[in-house]
PDB file of N, CA and C in Angstrom:
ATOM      1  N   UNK A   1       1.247   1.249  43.100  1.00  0.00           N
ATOM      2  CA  UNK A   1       1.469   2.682  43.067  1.00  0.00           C
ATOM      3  C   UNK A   1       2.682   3.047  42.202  1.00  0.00           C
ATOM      4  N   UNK A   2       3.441   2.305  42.311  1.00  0.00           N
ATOM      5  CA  UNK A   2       4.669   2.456  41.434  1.00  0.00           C
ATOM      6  C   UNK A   2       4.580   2.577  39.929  1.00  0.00           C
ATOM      7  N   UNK A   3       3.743   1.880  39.462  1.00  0.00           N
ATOM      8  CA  UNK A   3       3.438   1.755  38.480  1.00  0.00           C
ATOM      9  C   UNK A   3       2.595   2.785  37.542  1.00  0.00           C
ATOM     10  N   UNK A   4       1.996   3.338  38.593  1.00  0.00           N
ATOM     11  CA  UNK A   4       1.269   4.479  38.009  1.00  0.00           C
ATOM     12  C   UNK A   4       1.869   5.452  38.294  1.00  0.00           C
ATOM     13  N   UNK A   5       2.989   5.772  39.109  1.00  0.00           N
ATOM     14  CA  UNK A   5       3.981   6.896  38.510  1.00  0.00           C
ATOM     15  C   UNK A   5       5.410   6.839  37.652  1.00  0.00           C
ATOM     16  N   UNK A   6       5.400   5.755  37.112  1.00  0.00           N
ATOM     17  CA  UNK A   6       5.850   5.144  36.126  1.00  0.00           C
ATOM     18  C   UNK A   6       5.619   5.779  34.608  1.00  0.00           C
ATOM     19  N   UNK A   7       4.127   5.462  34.771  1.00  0.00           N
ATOM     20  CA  UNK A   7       3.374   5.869  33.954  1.00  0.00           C
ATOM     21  C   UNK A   7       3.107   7.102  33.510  1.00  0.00           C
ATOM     22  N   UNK A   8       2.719   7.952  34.485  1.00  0.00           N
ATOM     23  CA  UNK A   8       2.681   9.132  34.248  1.00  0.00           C
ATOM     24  C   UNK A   8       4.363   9.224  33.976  1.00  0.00           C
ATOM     25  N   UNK A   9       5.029   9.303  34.737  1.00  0.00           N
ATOM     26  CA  UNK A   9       6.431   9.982  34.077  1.00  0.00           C
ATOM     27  C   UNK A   9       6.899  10.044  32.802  1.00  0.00           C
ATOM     28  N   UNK A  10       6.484   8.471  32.045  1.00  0.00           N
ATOM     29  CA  UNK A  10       6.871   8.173  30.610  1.00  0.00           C
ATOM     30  C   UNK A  10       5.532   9.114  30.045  1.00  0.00           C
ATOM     31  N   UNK A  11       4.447   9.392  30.525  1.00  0.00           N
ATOM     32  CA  UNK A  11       3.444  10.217  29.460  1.00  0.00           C
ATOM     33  C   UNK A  11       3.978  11.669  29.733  1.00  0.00           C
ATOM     34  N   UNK A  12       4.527  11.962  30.365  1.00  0.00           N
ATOM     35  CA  UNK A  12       4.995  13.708  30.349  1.00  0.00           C
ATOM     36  C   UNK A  12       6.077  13.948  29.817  1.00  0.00           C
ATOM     37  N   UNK A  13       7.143  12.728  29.841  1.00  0.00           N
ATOM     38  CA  UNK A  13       8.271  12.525  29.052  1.00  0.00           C
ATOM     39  C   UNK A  13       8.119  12.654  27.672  1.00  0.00           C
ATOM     40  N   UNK A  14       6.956  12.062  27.044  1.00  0.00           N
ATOM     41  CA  UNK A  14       6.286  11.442  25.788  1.00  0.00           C
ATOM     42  C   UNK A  14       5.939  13.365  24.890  1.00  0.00           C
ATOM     43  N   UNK A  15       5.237  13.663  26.485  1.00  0.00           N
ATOM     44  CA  UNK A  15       4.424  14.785  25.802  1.00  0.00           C
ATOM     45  C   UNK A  15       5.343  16.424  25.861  1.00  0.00           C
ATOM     46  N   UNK A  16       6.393  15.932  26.414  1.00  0.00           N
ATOM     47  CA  UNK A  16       7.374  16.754  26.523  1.00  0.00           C
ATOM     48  C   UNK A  16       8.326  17.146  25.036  1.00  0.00           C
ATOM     49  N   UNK A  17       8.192  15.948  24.782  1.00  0.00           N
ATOM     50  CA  UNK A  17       9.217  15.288  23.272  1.00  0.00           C
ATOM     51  C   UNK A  17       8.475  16.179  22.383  1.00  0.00           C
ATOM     52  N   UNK A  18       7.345  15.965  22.727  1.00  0.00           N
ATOM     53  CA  UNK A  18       6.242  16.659  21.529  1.00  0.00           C
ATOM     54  C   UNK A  18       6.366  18.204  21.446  1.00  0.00           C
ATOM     55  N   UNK A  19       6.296  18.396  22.431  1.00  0.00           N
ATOM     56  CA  UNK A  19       6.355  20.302  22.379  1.00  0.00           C
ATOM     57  C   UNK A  19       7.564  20.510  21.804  1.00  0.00           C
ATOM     58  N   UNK A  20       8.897  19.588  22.391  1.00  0.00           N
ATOM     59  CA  UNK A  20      10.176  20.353  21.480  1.00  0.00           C
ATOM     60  C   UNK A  20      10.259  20.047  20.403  1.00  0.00           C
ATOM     61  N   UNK A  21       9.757  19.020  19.699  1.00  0.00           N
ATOM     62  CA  UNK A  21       9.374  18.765  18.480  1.00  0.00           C
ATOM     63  C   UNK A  21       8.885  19.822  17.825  1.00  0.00           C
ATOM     64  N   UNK A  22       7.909  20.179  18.259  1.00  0.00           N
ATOM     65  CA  UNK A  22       6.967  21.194  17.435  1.00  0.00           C
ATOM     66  C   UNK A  22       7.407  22.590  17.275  1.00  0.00           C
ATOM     67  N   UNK A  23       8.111  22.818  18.704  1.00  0.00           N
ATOM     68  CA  UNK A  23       8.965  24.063  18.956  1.00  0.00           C
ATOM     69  C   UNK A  23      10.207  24.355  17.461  1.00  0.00           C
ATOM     70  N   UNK A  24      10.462  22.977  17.968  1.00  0.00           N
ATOM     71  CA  UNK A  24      11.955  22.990  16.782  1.00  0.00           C
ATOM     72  C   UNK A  24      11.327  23.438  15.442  1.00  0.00           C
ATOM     73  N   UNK A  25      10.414  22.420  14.932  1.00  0.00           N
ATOM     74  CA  UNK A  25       9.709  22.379  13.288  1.00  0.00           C
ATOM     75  C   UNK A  25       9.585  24.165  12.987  1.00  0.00           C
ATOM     76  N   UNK A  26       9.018  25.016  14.235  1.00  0.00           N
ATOM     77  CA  UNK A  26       8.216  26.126  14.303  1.00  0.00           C
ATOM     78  C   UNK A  26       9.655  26.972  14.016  1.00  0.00           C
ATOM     79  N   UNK A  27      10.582  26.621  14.744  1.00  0.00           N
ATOM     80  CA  UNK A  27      12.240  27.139  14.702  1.00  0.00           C
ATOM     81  C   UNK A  27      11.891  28.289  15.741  1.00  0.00           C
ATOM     82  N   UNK A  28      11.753  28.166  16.868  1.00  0.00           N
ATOM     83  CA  UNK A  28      11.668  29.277  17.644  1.00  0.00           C
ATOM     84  C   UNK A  28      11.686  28.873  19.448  1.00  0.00           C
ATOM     85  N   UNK A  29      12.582  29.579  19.964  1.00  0.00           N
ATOM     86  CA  UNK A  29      13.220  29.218  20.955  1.00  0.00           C
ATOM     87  C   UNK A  29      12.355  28.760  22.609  1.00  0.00           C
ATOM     88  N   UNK A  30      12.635  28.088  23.466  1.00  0.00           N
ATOM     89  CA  UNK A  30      11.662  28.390  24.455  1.00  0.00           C
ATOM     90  C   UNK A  30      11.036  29.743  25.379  1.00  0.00           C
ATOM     91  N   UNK A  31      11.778  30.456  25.384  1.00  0.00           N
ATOM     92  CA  UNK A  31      11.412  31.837  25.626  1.00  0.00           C
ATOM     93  C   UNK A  31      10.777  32.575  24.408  1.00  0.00           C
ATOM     94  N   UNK A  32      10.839  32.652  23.493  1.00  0.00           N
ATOM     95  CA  UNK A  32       9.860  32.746  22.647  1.00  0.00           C
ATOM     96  C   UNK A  32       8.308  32.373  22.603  1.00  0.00           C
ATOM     97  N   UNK A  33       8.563  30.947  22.779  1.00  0.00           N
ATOM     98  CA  UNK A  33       6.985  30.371  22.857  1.00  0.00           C
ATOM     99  C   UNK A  33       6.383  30.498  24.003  1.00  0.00           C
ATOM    100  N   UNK A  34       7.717  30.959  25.191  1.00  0.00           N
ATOM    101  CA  UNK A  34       6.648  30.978  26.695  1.00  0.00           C
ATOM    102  C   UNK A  34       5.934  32.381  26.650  1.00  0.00           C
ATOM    103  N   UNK A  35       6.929  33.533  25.851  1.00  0.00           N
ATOM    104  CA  UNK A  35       6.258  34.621  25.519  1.00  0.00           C
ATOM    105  C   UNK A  35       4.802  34.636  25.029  1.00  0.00           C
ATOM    106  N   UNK A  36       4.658  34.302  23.828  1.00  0.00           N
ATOM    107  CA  UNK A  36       3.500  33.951  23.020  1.00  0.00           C
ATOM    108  C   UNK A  36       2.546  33.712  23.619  1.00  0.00           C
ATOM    109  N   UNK A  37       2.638  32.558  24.645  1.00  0.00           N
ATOM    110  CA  UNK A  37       1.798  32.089  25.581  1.00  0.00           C
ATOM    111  C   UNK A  37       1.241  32.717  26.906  1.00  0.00           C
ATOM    112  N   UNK A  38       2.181  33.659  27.613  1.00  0.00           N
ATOM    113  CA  UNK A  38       2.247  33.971  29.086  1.00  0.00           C
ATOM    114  C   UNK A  38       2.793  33.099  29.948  1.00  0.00           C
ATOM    115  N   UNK A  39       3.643  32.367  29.932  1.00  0.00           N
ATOM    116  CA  UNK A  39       4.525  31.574  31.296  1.00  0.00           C
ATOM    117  C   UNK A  39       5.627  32.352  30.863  1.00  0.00           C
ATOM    118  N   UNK A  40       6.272  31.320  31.995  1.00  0.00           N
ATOM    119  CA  UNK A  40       7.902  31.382  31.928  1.00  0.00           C
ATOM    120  C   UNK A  40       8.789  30.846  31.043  1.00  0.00           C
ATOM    121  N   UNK A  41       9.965  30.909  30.859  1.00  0.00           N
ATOM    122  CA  UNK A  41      10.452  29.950  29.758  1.00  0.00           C
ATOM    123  C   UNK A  41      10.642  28.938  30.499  1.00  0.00           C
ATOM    124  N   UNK A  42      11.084  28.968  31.658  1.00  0.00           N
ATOM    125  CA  UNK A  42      11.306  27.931  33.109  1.00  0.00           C
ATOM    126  C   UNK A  42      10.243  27.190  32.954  1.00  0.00           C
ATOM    127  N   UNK A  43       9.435  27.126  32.902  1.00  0.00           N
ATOM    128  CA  UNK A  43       7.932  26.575  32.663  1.00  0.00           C
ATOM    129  C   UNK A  43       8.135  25.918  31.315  1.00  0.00           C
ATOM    130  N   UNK A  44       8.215  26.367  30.444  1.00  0.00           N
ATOM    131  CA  UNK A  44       8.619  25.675  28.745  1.00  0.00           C
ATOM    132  C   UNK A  44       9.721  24.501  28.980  1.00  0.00           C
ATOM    133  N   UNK A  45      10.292  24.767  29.510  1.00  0.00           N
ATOM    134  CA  UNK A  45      12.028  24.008  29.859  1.00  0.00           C
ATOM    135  C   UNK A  45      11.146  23.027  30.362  1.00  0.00           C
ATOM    136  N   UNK A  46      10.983  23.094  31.670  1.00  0.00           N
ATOM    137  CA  UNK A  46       9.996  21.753  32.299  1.00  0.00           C
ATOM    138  C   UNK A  46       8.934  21.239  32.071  1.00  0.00           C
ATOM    139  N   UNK A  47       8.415  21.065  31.369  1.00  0.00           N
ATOM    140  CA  UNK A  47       7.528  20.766  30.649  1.00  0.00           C
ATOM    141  C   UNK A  47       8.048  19.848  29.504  1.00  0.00           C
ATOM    142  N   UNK A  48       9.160  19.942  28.915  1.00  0.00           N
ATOM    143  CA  UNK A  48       9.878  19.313  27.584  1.00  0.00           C
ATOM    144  C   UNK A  48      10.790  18.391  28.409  1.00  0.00           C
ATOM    145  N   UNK A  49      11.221  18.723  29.501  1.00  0.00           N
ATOM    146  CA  UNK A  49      11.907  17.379  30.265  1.00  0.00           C
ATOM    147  C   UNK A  49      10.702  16.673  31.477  1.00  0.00           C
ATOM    148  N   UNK A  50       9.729  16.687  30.853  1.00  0.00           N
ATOM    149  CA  UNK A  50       8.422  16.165  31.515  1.00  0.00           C
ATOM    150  C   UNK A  50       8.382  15.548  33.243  1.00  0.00           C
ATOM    151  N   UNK A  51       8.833  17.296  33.809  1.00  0.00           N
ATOM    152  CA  UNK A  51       8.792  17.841  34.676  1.00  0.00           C
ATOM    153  C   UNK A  51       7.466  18.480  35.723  1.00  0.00           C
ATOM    154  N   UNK A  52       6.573  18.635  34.348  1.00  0.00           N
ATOM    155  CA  UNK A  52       5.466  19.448  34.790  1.00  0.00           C
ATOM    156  C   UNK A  52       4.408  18.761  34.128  1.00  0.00           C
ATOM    157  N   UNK A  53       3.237  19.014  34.494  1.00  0.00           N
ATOM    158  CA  UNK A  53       1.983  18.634  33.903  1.00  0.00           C
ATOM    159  C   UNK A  53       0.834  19.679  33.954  1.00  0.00           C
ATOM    160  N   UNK A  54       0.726  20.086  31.952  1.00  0.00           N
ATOM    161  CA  UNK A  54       0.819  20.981  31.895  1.00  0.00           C
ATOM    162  C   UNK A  54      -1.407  21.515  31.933  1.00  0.00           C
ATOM    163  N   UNK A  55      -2.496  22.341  32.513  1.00  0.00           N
ATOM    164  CA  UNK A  55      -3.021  22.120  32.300  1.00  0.00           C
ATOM    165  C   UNK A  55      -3.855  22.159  30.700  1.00  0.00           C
ATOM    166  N   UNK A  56      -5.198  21.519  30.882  1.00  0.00           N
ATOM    167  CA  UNK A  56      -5.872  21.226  29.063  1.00  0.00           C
ATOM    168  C   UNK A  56      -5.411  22.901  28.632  1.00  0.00           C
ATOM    169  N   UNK A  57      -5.814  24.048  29.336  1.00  0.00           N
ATOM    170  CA  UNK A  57      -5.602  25.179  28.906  1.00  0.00           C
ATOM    171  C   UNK A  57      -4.444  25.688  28.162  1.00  0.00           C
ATOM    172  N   UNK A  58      -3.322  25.001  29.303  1.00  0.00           N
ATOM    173  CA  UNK A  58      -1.873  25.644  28.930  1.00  0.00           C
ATOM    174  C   UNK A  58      -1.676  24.454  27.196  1.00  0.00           C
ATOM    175  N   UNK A  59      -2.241  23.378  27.573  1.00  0.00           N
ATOM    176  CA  UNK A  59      -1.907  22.471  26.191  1.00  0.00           C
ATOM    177  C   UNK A  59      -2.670  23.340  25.032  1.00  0.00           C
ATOM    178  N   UNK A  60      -4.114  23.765  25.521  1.00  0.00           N
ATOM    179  CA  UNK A  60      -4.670  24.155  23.943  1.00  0.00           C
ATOM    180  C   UNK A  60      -4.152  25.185  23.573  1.00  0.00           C
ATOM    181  N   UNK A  61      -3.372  26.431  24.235  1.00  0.00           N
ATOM    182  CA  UNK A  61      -2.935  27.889  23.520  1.00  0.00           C
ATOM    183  C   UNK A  61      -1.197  27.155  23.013  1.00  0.00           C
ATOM    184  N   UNK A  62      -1.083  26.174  23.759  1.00  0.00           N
ATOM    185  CA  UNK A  62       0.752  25.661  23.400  1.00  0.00           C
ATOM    186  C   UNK A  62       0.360  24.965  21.598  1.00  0.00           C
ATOM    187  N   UNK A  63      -0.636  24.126  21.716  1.00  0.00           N
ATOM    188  CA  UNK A  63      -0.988  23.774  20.594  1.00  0.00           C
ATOM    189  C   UNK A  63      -1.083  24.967  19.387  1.00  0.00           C
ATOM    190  N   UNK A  64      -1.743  25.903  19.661  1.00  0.00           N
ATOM    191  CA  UNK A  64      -2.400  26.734  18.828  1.00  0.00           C
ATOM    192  C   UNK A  64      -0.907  27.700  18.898  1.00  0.00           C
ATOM    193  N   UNK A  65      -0.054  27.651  19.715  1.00  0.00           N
ATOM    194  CA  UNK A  65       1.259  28.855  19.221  1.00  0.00           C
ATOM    195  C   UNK A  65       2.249  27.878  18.268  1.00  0.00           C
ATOM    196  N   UNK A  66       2.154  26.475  18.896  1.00  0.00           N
ATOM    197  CA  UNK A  66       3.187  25.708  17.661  1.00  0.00           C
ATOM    198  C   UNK A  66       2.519  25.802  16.492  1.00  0.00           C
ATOM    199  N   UNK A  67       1.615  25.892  15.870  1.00  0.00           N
ATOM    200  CA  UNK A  67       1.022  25.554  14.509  1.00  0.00           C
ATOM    201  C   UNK A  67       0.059  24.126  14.571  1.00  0.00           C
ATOM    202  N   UNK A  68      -0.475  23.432  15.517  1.00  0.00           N
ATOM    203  CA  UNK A  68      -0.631  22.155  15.297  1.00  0.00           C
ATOM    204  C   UNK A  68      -2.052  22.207  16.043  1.00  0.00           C
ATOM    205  N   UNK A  69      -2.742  20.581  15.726  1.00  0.00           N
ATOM    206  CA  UNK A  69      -3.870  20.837  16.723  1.00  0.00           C
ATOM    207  C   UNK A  69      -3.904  20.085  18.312  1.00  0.00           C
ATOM    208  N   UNK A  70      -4.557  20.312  19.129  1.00  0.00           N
ATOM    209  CA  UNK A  70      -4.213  19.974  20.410  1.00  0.00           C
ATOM    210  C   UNK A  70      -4.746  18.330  20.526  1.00  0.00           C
ATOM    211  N   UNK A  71      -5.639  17.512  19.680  1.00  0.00           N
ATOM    212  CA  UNK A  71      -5.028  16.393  19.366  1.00  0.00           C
ATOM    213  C   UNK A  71      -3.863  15.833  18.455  1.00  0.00           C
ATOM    214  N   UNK A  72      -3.267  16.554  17.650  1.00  0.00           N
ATOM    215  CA  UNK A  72      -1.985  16.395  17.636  1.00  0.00           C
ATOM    216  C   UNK A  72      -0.835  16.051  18.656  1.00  0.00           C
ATOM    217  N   UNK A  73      -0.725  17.184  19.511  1.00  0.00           N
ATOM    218  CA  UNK A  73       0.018  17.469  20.573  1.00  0.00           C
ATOM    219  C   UNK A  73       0.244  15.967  21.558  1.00  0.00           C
ATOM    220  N   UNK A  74      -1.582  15.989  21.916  1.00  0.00           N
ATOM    221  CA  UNK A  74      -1.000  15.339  22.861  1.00  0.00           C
ATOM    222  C   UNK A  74      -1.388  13.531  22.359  1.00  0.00           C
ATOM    223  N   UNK A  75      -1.404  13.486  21.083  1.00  0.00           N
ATOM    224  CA  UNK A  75      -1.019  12.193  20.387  1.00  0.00           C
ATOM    225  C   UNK A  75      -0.014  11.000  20.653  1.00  0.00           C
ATOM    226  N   UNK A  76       0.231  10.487  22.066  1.00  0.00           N
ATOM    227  CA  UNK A  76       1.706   9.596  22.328  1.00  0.00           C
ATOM    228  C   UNK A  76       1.452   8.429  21.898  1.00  0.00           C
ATOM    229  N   UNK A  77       2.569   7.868  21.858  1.00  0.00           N
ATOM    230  CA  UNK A  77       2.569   6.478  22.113  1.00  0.00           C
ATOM    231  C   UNK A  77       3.725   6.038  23.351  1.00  0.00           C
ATOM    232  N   UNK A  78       3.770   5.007  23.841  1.00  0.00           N
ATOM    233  CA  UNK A  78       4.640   4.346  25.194  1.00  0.00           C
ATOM    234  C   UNK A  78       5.288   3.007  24.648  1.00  0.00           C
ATOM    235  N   UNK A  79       6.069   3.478  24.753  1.00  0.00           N
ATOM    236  CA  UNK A  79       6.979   2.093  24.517  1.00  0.00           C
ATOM    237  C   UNK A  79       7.130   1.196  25.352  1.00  0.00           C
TER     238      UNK A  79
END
């Protein structure tokens, strides 16, 4: 069991990296993009310290407000 929340933690961590990544490239703040979207920025915040898990929905409009495609996004790798 440990192991698989291990796991997940490093993939939300992973996919967290990614949104502020994309956020940054886009140059526009987390309250900005939670705007765009409909959440919170509280919601944006946790999500980038892979806090939250976010659903396919919230990934495909997050995809489509950074500029990128939603296999992009959620593209990781695990070290």
């Amino acid at each position: 069991m440990k192991t698989k929340s291990r796991l997940k933690k490093k993939i939300l961590k992973s996919l967290g990296a990614k949104v502020k990544y994309f956020r940054n490239i886009k140059g526009i703040s987390q309250e900005a993009l939670a705007f765009q979207i409909g959440v919170d920025r509280t919601y944006i915040g946790a999500i980038e310290q892979g806090l939250r898990s976010p659903s396919i929905y919230c990934l495909f409009v997050l995809a489509n407000a950074l500029d990128t495609s939603l296999k992009e996004l959620v593209d990781i790798t695990l070290d």
